[in-house]
N, C-alpha and C. Protein backbone atom coordinates (compact mmCIF):
# COMPACT_ATOMS: atom_id res chain seq x y z
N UNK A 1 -6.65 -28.47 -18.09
CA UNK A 1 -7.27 -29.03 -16.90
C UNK A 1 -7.02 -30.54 -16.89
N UNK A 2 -6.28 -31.31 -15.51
CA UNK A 2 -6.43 -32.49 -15.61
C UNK A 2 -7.98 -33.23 -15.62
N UNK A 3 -7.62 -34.80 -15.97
CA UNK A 3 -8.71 -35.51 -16.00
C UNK A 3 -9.42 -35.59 -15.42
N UNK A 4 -8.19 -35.45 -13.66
CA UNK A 4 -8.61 -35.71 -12.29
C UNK A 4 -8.45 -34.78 -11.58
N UNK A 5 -9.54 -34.71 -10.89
CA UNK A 5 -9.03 -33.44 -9.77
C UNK A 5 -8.88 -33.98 -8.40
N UNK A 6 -8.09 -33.65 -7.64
CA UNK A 6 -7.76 -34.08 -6.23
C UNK A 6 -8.39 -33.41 -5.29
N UNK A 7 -9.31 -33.69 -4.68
CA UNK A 7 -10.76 -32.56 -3.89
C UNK A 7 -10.65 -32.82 -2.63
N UNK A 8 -10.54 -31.64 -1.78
CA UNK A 8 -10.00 -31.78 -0.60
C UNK A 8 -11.39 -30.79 0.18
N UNK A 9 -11.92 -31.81 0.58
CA UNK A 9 -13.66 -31.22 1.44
C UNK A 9 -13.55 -30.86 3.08
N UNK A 10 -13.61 -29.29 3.23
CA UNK A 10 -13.44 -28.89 4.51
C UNK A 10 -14.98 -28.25 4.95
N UNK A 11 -14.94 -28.44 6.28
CA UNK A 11 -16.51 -27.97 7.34
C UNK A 11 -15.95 -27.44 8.26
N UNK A 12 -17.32 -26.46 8.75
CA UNK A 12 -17.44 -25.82 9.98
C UNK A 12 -18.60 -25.45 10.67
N UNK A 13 -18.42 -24.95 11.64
CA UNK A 13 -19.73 -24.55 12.16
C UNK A 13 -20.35 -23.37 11.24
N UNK A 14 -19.74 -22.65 11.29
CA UNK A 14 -19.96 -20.99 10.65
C UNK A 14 -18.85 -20.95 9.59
N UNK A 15 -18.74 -19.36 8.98
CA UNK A 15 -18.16 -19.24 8.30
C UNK A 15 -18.57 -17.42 7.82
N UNK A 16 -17.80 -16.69 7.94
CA UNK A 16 -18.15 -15.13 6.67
C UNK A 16 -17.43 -15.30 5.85
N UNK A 17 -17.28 -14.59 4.86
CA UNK A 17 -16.57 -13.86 3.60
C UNK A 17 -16.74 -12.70 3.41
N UNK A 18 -15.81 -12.09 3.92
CA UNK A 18 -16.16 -10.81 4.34
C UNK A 18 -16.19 -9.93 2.27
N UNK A 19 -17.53 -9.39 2.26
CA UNK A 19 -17.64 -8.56 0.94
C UNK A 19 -16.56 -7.21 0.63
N UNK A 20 -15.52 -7.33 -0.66
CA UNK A 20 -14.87 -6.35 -0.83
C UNK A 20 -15.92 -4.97 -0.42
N UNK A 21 -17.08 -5.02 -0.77
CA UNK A 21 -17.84 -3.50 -0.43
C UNK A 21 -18.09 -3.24 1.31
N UNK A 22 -17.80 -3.89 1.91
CA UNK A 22 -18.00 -3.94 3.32
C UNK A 22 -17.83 -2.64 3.97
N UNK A 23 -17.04 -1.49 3.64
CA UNK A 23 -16.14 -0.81 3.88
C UNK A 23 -17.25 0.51 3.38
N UNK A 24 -18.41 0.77 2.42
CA UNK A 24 -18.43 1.44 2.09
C UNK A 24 -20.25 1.21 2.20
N UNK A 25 -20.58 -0.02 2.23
CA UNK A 25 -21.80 -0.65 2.80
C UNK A 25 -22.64 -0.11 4.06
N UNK A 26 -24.00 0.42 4.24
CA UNK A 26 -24.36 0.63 5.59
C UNK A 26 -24.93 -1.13 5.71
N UNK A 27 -25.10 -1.85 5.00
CA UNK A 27 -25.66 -3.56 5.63
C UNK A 27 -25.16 -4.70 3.91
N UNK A 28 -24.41 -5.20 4.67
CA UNK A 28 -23.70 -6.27 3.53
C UNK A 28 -24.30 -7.34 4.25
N UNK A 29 -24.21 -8.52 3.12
CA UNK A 29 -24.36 -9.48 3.38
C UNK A 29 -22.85 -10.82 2.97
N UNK A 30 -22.82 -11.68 3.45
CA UNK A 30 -21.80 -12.85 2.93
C UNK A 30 -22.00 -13.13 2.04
N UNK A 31 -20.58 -13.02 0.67
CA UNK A 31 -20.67 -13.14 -0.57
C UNK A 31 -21.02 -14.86 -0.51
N UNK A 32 -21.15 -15.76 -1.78
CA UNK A 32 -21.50 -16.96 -1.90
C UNK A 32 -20.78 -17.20 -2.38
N UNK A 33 -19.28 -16.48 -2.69
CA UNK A 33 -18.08 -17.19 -3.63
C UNK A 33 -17.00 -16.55 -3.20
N UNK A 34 -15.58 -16.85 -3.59
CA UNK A 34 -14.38 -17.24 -3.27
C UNK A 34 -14.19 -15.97 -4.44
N UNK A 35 -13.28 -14.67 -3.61
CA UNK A 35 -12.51 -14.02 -4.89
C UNK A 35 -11.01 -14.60 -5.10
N UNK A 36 -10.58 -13.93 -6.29
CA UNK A 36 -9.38 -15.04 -6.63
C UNK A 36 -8.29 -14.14 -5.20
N UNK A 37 -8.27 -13.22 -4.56
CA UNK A 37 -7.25 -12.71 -3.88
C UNK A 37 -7.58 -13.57 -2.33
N UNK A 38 -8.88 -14.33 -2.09
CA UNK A 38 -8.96 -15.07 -1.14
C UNK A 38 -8.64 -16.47 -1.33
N UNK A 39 -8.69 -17.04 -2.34
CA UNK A 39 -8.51 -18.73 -3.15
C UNK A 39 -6.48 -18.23 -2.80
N UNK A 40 -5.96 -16.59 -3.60
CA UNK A 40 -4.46 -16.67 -3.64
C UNK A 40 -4.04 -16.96 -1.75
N UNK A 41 -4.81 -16.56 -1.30
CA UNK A 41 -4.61 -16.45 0.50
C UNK A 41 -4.39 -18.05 0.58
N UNK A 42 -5.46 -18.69 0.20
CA UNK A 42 -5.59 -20.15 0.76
C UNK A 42 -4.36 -21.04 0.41
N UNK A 43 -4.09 -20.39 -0.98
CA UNK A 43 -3.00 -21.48 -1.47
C UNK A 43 -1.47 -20.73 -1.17
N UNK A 44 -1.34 -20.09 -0.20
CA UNK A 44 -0.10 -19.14 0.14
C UNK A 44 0.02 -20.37 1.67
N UNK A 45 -1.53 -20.18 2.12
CA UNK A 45 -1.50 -21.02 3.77
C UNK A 45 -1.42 -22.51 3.60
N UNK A 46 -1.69 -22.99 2.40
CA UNK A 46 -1.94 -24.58 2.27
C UNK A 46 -0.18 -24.67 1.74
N UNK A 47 0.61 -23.92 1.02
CA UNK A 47 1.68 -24.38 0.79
C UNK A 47 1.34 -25.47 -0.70
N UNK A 48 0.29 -24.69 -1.31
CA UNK A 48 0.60 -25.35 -2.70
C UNK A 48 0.47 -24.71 -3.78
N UNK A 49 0.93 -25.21 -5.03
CA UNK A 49 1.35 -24.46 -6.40
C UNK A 49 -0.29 -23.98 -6.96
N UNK A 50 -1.26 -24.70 -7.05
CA UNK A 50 -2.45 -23.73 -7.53
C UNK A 50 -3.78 -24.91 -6.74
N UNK A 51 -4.65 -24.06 -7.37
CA UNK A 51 -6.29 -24.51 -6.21
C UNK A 51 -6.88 -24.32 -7.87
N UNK A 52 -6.89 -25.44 -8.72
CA UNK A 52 -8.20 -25.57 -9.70
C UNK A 52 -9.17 -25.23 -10.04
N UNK A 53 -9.81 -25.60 -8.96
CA UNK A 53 -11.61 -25.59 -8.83
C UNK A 53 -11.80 -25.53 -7.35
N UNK A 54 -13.12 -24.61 -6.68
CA UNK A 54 -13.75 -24.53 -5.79
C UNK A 54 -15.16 -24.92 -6.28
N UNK A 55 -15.96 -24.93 -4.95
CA UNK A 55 -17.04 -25.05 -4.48
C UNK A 55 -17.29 -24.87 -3.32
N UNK A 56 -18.51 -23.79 -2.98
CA UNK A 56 -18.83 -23.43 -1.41
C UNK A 56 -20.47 -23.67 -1.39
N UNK A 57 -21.25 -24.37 -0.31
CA UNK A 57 -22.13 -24.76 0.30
C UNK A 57 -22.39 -24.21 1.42
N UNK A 58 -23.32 -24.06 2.34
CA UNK A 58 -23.67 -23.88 3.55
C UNK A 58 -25.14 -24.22 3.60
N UNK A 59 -25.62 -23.93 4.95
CA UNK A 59 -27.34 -24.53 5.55
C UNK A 59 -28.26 -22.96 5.38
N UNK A 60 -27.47 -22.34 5.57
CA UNK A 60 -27.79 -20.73 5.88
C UNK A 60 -27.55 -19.93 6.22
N UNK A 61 -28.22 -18.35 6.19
CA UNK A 61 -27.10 -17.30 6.74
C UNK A 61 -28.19 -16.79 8.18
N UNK A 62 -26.56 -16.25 8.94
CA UNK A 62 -26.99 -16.05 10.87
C UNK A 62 -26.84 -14.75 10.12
N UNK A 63 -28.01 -13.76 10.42
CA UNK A 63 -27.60 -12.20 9.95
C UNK A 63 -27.19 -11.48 11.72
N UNK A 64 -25.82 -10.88 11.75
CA UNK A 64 -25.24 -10.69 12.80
C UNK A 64 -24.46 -9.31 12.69
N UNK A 65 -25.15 -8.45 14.30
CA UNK A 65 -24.36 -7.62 13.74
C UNK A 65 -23.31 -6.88 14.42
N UNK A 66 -22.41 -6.44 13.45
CA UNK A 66 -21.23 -5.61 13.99
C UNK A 66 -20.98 -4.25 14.26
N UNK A 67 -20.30 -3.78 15.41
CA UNK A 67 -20.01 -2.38 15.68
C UNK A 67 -19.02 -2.23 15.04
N UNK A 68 -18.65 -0.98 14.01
CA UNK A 68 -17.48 -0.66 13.76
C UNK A 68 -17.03 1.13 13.85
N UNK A 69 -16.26 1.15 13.32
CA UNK A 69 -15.41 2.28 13.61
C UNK A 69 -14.63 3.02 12.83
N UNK A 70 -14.74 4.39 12.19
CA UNK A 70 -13.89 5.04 11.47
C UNK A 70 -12.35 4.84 11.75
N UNK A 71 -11.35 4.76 10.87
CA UNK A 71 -9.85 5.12 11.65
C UNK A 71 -9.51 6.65 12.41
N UNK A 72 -10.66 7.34 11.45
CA UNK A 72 -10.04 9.05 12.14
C UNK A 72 -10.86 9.15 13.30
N UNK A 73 -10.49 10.35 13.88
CA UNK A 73 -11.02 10.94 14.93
C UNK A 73 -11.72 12.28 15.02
N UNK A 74 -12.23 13.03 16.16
CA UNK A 74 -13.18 13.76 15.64
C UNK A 74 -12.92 15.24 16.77
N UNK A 75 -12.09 15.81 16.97
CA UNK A 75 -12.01 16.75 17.78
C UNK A 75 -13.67 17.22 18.22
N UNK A 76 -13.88 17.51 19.39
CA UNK A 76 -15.33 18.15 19.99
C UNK A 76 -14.85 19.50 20.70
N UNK A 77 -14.43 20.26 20.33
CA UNK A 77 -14.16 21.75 20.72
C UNK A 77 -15.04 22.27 22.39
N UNK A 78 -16.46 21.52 22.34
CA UNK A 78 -17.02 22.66 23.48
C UNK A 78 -16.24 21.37 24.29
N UNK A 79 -17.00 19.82 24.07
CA UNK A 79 -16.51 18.84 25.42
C UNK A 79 -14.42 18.67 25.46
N UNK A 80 -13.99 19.56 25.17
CA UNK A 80 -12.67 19.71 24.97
C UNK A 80 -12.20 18.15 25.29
N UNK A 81 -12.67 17.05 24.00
CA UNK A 81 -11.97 15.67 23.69
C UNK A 81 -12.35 15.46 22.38
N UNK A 82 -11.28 13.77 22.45
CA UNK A 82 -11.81 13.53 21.15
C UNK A 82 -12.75 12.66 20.92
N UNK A 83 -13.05 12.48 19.70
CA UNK A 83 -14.17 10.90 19.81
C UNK A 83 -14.44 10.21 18.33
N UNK A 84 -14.69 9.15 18.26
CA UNK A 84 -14.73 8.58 17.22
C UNK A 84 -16.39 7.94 16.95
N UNK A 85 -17.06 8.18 15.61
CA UNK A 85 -18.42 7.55 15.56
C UNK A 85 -17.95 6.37 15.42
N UNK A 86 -19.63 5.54 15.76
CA UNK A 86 -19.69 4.39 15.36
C UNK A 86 -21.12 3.77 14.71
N UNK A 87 -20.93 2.70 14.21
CA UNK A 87 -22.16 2.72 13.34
C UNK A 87 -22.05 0.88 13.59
N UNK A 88 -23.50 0.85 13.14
CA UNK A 88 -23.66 -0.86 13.42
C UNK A 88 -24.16 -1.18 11.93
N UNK A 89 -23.37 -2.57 11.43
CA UNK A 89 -23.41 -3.11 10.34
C UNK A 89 -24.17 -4.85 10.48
N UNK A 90 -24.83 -5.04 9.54
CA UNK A 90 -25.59 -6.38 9.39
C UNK A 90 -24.93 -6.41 8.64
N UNK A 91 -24.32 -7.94 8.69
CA UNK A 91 -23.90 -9.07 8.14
C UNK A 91 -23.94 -10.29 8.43
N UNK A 92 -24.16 -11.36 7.27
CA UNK A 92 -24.64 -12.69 7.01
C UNK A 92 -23.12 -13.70 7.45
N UNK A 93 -23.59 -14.27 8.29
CA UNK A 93 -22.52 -15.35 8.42
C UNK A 93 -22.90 -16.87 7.94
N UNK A 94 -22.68 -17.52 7.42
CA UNK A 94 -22.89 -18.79 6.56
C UNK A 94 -22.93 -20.08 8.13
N UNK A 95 -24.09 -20.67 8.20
CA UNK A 95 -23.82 -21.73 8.61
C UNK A 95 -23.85 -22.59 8.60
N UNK A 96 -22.76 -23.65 8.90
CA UNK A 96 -22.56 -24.76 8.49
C UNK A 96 -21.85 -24.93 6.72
N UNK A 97 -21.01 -24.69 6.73
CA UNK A 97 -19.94 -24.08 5.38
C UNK A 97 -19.43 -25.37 4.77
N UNK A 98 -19.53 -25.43 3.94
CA UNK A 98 -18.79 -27.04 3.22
C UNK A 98 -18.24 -26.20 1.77
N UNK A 99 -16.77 -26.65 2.00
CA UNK A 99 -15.49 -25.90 1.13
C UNK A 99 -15.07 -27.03 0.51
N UNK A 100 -15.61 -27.07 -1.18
CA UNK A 100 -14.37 -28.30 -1.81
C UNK A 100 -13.37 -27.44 -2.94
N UNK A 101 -12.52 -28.12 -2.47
CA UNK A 101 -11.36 -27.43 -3.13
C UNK A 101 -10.54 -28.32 -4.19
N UNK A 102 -10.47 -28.22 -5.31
CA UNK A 102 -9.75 -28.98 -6.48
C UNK A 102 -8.32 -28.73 -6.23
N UNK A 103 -7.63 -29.90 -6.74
CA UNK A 103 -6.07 -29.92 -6.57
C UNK A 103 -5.49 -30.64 -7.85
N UNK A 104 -4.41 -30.27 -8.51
CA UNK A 104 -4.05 -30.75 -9.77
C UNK A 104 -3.18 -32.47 -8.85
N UNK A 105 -2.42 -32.53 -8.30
CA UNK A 105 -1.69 -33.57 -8.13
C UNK A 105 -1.90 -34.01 -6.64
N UNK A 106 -2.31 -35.39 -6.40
CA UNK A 106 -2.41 -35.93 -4.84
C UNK A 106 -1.72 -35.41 -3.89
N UNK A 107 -0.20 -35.21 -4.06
CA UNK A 107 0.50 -34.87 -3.04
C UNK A 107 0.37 -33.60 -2.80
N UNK A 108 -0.60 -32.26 -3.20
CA UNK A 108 -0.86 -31.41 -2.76
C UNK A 108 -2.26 -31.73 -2.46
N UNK A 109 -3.14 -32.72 -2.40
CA UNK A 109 -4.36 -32.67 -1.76
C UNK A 109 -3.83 -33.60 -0.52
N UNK A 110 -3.24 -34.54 -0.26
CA UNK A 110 -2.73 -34.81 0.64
C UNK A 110 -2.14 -33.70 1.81
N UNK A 111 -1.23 -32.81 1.29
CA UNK A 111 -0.74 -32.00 2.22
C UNK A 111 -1.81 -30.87 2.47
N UNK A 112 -2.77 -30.56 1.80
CA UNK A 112 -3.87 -29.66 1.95
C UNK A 112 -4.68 -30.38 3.43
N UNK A 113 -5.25 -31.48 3.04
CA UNK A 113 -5.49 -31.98 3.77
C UNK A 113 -5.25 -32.72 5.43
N UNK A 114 -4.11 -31.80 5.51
CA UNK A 114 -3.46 -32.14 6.90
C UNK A 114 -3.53 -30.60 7.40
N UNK A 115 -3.88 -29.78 7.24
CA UNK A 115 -4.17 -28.37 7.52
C UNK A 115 -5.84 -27.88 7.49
N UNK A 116 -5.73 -26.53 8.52
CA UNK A 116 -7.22 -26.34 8.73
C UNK A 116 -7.20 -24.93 7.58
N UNK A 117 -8.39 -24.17 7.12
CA UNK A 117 -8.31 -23.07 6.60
C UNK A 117 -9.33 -22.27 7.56
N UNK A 118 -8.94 -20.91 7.20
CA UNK A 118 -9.70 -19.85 7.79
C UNK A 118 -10.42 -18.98 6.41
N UNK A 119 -12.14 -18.77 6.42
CA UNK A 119 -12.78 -18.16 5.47
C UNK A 119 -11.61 -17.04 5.23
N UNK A 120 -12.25 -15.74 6.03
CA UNK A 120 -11.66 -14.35 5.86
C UNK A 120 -11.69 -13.85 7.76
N UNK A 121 -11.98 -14.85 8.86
CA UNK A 121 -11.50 -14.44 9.85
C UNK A 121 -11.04 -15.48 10.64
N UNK A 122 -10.19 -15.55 11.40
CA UNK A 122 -9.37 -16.32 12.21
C UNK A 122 -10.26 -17.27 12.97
N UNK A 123 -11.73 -16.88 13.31
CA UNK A 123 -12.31 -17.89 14.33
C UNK A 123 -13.13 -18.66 13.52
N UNK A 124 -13.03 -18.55 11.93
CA UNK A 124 -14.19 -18.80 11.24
C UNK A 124 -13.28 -20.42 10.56
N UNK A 125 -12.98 -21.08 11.19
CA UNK A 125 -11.65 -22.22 11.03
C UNK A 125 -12.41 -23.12 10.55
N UNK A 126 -12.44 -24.01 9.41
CA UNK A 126 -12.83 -25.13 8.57
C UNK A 126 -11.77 -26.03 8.38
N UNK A 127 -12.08 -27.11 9.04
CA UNK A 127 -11.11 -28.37 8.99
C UNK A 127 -11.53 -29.57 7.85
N UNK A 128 -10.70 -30.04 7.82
CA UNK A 128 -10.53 -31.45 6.63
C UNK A 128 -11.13 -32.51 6.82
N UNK A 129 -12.20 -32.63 6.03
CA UNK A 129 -12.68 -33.88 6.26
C UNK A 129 -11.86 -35.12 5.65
N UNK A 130 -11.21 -35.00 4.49
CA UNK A 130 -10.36 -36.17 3.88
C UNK A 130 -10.20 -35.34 2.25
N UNK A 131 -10.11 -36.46 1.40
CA UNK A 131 -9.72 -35.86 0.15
C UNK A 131 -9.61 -37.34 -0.91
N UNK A 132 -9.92 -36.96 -1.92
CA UNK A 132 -10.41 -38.35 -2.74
C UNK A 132 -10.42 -37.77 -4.10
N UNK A 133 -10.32 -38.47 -5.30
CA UNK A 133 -9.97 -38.05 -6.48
C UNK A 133 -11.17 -38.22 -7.54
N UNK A 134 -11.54 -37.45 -7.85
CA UNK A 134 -12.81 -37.67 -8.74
C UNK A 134 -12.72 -36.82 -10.14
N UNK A 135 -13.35 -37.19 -11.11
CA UNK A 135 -13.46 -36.87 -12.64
C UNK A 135 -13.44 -35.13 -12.23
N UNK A 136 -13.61 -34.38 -13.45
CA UNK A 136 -13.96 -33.18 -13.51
C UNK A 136 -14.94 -32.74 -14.02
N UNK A 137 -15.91 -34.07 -14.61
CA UNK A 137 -17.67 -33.96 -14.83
C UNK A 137 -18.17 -34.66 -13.41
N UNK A 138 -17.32 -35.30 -12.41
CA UNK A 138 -18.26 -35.18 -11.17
C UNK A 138 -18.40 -34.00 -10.50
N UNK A 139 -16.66 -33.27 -10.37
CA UNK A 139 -16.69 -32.07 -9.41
C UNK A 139 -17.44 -31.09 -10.08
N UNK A 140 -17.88 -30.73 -11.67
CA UNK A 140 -18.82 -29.93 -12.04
C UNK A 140 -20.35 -30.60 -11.42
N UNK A 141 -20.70 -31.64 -10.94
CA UNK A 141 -21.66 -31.82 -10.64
C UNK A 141 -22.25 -31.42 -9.10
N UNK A 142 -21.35 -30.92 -8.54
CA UNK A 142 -21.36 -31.43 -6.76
C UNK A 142 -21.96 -29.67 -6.59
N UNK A 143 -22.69 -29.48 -5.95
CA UNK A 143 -23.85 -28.56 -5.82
C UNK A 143 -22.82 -27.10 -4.82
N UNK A 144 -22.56 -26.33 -5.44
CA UNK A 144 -22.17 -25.07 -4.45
C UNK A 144 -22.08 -23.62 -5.59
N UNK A 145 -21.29 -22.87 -4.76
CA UNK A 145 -21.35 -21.35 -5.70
C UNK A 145 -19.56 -21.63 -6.03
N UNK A 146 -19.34 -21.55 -7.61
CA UNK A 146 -18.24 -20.93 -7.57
C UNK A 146 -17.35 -20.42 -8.56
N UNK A 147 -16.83 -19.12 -8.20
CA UNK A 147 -16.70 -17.85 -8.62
C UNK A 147 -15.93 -18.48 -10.10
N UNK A 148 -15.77 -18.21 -11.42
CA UNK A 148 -14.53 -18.83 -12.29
C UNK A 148 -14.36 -17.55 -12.70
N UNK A 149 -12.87 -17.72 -12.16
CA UNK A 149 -12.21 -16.43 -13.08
C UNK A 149 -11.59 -16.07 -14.27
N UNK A 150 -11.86 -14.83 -14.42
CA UNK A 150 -11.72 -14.44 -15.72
C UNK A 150 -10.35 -12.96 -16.41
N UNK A 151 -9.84 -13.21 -17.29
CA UNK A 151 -9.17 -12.07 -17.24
C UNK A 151 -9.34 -10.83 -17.12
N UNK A 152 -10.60 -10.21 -17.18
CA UNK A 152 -11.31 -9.05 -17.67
C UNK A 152 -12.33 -8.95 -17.75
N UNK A 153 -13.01 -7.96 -17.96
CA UNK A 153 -14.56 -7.61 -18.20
C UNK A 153 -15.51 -8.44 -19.09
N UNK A 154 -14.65 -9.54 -19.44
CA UNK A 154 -15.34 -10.10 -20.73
C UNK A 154 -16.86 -10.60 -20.38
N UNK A 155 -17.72 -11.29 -21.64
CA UNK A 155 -19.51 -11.33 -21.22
C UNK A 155 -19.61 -11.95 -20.07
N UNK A 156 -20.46 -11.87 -19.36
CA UNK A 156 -20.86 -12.42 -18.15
C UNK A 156 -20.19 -12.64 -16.93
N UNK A 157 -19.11 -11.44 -17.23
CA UNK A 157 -18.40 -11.29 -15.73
C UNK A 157 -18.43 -9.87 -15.04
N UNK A 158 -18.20 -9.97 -13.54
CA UNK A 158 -18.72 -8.96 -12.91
C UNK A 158 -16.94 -8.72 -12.17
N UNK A 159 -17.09 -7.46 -11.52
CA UNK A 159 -16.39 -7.30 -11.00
C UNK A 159 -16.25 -7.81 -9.39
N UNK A 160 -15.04 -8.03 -8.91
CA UNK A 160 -15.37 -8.84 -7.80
C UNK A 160 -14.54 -8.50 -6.58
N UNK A 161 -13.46 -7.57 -7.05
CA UNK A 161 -13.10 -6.37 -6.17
C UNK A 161 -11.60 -6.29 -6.25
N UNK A 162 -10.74 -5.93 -5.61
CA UNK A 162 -9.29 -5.35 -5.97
C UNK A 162 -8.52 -6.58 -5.30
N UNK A 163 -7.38 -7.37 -5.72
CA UNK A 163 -6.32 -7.68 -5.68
C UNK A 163 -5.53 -7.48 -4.73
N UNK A 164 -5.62 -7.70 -3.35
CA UNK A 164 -4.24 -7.11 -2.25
C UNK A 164 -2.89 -8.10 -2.80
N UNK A 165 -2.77 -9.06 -3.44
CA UNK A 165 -1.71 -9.41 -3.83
C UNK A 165 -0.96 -9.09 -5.18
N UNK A 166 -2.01 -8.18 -6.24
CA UNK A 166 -1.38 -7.64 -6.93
C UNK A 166 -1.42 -6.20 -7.35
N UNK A 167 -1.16 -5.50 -6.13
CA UNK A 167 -1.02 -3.95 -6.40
C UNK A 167 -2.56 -3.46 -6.52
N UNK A 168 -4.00 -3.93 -5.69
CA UNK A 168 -4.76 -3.43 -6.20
C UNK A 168 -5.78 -3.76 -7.57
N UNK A 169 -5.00 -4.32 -8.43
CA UNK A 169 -5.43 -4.92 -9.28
C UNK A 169 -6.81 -5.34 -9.32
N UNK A 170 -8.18 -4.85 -10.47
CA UNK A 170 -9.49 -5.30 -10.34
C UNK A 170 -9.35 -6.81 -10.77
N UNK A 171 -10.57 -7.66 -10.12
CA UNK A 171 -10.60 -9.11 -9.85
C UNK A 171 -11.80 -9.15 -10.63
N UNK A 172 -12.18 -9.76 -11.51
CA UNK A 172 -13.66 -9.93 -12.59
C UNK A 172 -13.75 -11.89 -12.39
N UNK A 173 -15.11 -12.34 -12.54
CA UNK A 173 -15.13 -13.58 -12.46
C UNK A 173 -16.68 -13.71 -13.16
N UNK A 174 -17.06 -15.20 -13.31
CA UNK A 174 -18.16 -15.43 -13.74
C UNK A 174 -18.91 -16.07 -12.64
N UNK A 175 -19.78 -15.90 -11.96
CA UNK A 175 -20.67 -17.01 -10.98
C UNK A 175 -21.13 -17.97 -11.37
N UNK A 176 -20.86 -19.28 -11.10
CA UNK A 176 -21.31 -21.06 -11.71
C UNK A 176 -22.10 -21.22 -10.39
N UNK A 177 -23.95 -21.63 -10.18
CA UNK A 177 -24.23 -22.21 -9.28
C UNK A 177 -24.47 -23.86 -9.90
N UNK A 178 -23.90 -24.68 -9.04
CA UNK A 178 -24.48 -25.74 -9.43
C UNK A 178 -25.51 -26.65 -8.44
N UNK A 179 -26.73 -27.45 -9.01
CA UNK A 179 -27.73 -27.58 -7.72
C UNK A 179 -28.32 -26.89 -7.05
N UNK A 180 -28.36 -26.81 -5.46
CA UNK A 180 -28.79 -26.36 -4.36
C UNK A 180 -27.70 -25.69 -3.59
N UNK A 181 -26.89 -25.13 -3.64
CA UNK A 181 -25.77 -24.77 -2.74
C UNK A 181 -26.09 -24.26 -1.48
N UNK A 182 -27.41 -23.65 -1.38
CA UNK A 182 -27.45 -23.27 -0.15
C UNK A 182 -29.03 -24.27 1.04
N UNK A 183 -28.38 -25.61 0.90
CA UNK A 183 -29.36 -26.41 1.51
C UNK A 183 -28.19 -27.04 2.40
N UNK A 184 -28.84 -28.40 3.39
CA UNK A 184 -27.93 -29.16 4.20
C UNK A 184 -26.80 -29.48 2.78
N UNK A 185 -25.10 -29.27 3.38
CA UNK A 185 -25.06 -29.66 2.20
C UNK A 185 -24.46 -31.52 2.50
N UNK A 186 -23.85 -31.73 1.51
CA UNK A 186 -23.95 -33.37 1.42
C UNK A 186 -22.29 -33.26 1.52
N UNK A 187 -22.02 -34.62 2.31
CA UNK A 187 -20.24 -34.53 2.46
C UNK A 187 -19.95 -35.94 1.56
N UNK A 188 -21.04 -37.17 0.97
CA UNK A 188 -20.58 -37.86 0.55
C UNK A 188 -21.27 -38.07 -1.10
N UNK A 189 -20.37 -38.68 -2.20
CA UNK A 189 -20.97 -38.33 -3.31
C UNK A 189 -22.11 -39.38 -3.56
């Protein structure tokens, strides 16, 4: 780990993360951390070699909910059609989201920083506030949830769900809260 980390602090109005269990959930809520197959997303869209360290903040969660929909379908024999159920899901959307993101070398917090990111949906867009270089006993100090990953099952890690970038692959991590993460959060140190 460098000395320095290059921290590149993005906001928004809102924000989800959509939970690997979502899918299998009758009411999820928004995870409070970054799995490593969403951190691999960010640094595929930012166009840089690795993302260090995170930290995620927000004010609170909007519990909101969604209609969704099986992929199959459902033949009805007497009403001779087809039809598909649907079911309504609660979920937590984060508001007011503050994303700091660690960077090993300036010129990738620089170029991070000229780009917006998206949580886990397209409208959920967090832009750049700037980017500034601080110790790695400050950025352990700065108050949010975040996930550190781990190779394996080892003590105090949980599973955190499958890998779309590597075949599926299970994702295990440890949860670090530091502070208050889920209060107004603070944009200056």
């Amino acid at each position: 780990m460098p000395e320095y980390v290059y921290l590149v602090t993005y906001a928004g109005p809102f924000g989800y993360l959509k939970p690997w269990t979502a899918v299998r959930d009758g009411e999820t809520y928004s995870q409070q951390f970054l799995t490593p197959s969403v951190i691999e997303g960010m640094k595929r869209k930012l166009g840089v070699a690795h993302i260090l360290r995170h930290k995620l903040t927000y004010m609170g969660l909007s519990m909101q909910q969604e209609q969704t929909q099986p992929r199959g379908w459902i033949h009805e024999k007497k009403k001779q059609q087809m039809s598909r159920p649907r079911a309504i899901l609660v979920r937590g959307v984060m508001l007011n989201p503050l994303l700091h993101l660690g960077f090993a070398t300036e010129a990738e917090a620089v170029l991070a920083a000229s780009q917006h990111l998206c949580l886990c949906r397209n409208e959920d867009v967090l832009l750049p506030l700037g980017w500034q270089a601080m110790s790695e006993e400050e950025f352990a100090r700065l108050p949010g949830f975040e996930l550190r990953f781990t190779e394996g099952a080892e003590p105090g890690a949980f599973l955190v769900g499958y890998n779309r970038f590597a075949d599926g692959a299970p994702m295990y991590g440890r949860l670090e809260i530091s502070g208050n993460p889920v209060a107004k959060p603070v944009l200056e140190r």
